[in-house]
C-alpha atoms as a PDB file:
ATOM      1  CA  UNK A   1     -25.190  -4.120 -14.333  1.00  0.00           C
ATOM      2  CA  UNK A   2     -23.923  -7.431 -12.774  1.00  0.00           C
ATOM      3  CA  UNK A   3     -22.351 -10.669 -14.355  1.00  0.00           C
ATOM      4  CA  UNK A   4     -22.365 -14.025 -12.739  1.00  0.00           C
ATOM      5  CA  UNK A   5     -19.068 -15.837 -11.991  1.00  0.00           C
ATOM      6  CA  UNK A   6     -19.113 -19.477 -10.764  1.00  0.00           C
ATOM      7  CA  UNK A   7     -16.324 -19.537  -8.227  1.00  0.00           C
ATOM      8  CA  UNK A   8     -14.903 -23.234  -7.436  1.00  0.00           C
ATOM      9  CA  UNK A   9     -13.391 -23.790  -3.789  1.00  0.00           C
ATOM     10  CA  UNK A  10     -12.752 -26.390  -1.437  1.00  0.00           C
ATOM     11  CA  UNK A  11     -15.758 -27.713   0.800  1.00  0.00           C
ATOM     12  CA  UNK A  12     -13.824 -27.003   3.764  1.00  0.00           C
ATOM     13  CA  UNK A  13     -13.012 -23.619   2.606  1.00  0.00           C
ATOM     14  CA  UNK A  14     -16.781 -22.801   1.911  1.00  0.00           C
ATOM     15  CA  UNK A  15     -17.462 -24.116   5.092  1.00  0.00           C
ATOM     16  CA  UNK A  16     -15.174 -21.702   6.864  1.00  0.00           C
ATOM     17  CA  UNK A  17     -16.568 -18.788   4.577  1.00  0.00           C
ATOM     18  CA  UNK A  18     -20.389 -20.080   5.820  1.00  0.00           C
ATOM     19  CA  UNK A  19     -19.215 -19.675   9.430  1.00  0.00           C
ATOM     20  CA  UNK A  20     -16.936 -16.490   8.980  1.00  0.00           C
ATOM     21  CA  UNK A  21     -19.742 -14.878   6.954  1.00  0.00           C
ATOM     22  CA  UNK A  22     -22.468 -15.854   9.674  1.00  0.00           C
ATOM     23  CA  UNK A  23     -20.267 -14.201  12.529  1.00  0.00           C
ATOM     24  CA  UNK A  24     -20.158 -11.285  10.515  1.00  0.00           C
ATOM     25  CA  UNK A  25     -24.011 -11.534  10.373  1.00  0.00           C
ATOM     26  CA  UNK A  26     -23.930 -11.362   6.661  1.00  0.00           C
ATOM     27  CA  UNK A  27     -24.350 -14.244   3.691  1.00  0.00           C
ATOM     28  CA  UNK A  28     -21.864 -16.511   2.072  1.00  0.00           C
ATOM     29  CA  UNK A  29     -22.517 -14.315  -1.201  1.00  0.00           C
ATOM     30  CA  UNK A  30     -22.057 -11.124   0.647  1.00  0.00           C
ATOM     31  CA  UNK A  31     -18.897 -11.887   2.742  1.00  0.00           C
ATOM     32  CA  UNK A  32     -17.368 -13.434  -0.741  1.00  0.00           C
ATOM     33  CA  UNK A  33     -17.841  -9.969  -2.356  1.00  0.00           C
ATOM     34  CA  UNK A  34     -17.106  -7.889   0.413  1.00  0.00           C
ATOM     35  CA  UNK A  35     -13.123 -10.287   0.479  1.00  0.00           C
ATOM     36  CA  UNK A  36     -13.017 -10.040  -3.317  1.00  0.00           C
ATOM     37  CA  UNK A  37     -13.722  -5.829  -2.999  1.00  0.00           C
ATOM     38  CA  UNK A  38     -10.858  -5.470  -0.169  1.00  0.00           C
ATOM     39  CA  UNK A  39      -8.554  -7.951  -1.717  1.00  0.00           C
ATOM     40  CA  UNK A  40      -8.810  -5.585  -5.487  1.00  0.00           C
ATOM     41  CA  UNK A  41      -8.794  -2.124  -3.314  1.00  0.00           C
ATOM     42  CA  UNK A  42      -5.331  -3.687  -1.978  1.00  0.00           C
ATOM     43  CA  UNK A  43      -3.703  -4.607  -5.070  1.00  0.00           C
ATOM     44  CA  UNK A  44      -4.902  -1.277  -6.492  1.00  0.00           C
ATOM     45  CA  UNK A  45      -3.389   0.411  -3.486  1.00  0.00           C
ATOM     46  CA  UNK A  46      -0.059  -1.555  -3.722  1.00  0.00           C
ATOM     47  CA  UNK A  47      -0.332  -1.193  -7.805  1.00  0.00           C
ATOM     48  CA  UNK A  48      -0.526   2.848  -6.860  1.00  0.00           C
ATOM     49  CA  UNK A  49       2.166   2.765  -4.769  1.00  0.00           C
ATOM     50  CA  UNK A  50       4.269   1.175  -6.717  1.00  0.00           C
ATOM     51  CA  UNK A  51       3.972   3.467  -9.469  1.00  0.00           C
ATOM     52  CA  UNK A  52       4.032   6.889  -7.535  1.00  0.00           C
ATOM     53  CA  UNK A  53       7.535   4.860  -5.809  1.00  0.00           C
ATOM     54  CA  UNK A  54       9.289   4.184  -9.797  1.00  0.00           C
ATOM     55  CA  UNK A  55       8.216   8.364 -10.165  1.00  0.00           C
ATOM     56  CA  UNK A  56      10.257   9.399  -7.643  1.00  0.00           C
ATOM     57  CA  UNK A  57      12.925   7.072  -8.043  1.00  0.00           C
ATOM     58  CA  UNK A  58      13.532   8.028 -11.499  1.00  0.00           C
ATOM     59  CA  UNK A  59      13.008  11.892 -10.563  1.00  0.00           C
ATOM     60  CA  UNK A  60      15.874  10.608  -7.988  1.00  0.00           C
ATOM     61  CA  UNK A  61      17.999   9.345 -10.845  1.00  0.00           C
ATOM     62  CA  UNK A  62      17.056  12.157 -13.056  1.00  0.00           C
ATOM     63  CA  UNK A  63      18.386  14.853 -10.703  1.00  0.00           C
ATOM     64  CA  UNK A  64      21.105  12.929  -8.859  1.00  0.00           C
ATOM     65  CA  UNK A  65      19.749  14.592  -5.319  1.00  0.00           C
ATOM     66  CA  UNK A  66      19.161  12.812  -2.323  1.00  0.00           C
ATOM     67  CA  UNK A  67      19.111  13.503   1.226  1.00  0.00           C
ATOM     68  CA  UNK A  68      21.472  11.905   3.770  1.00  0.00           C
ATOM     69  CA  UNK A  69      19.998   9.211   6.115  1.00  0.00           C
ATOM     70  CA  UNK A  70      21.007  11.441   8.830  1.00  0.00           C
ATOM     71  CA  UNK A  71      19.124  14.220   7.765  1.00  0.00           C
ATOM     72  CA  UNK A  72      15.754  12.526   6.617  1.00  0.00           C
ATOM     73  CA  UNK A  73      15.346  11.465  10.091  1.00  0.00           C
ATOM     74  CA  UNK A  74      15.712  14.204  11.839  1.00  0.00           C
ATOM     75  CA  UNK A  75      13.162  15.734   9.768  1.00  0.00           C
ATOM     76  CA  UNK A  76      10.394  12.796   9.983  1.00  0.00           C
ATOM     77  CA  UNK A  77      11.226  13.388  14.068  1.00  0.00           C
ATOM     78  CA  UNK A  78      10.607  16.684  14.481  1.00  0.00           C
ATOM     79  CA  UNK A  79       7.706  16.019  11.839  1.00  0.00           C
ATOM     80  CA  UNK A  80       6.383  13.016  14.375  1.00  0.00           C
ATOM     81  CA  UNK A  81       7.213  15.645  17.394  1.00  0.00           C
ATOM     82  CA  UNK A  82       4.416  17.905  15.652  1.00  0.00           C
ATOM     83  CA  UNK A  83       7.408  20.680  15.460  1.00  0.00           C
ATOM     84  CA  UNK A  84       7.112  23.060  12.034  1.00  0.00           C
ATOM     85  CA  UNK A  85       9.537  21.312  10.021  1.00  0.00           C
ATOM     86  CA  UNK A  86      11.987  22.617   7.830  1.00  0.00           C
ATOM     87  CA  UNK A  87      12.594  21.173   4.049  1.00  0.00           C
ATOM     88  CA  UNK A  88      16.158  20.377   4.199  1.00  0.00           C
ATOM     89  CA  UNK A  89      18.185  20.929   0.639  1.00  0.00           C
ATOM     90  CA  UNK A  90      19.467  18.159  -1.456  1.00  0.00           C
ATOM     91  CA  UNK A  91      22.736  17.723  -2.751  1.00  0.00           C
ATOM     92  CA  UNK A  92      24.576  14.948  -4.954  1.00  0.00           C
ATOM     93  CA  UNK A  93      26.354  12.266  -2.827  1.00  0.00           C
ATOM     94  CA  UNK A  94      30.012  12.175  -2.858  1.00  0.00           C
ATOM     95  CA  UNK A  95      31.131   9.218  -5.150  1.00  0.00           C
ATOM     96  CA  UNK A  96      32.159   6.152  -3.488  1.00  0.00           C
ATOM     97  CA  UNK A  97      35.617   5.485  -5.498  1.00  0.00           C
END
């Protein structure tokens, strides 16, 4: 099922759409949907990873366990070096007094 939504813009803005959508070799209406489509999939994305970040934040807080700066990157560069990495353990940080 479809709905109809009357979408108001700027003449020179539809005029750019007109041309953008005609390079594309699609319509006005097509290349409107197609922006609307990628521009919800991205705040859906963002909306996602947003979330998924707060989990493992508060798991984070929760636990107290993080890894050192130090050690994190040696393990994303023998991760980008296609080497078997290792999980490195976690330990509380020593308290700044």
């Amino acid at each position: 099922m479809s709905a109809t939504t009357t979408v108001r813009m700027p003449d020179q803005l539809k005029s750019r759409v007109t041309r953008a959508a005609k390079r594309a070799g699609t319509t006005p209406h097509g290349f409107i949907l197609d922006a609307i489509a990628e521009k919800t999939a991205a705040a859906e994305h963002r909306h996602d990873f947003h979330a998924l970040a707060d989990k493992r934040y508060t798991a984070i807080v929760r636990s107290g366990k993080t890894l050192p700066w130090t050690t994190a990157r040696k393990h994303l560069e023998r991760l980008l070096a296609t080497k078997p990495a290792q999980r490195s353990a976690t330990h509380k940080p020593a308290r700044k007094a």
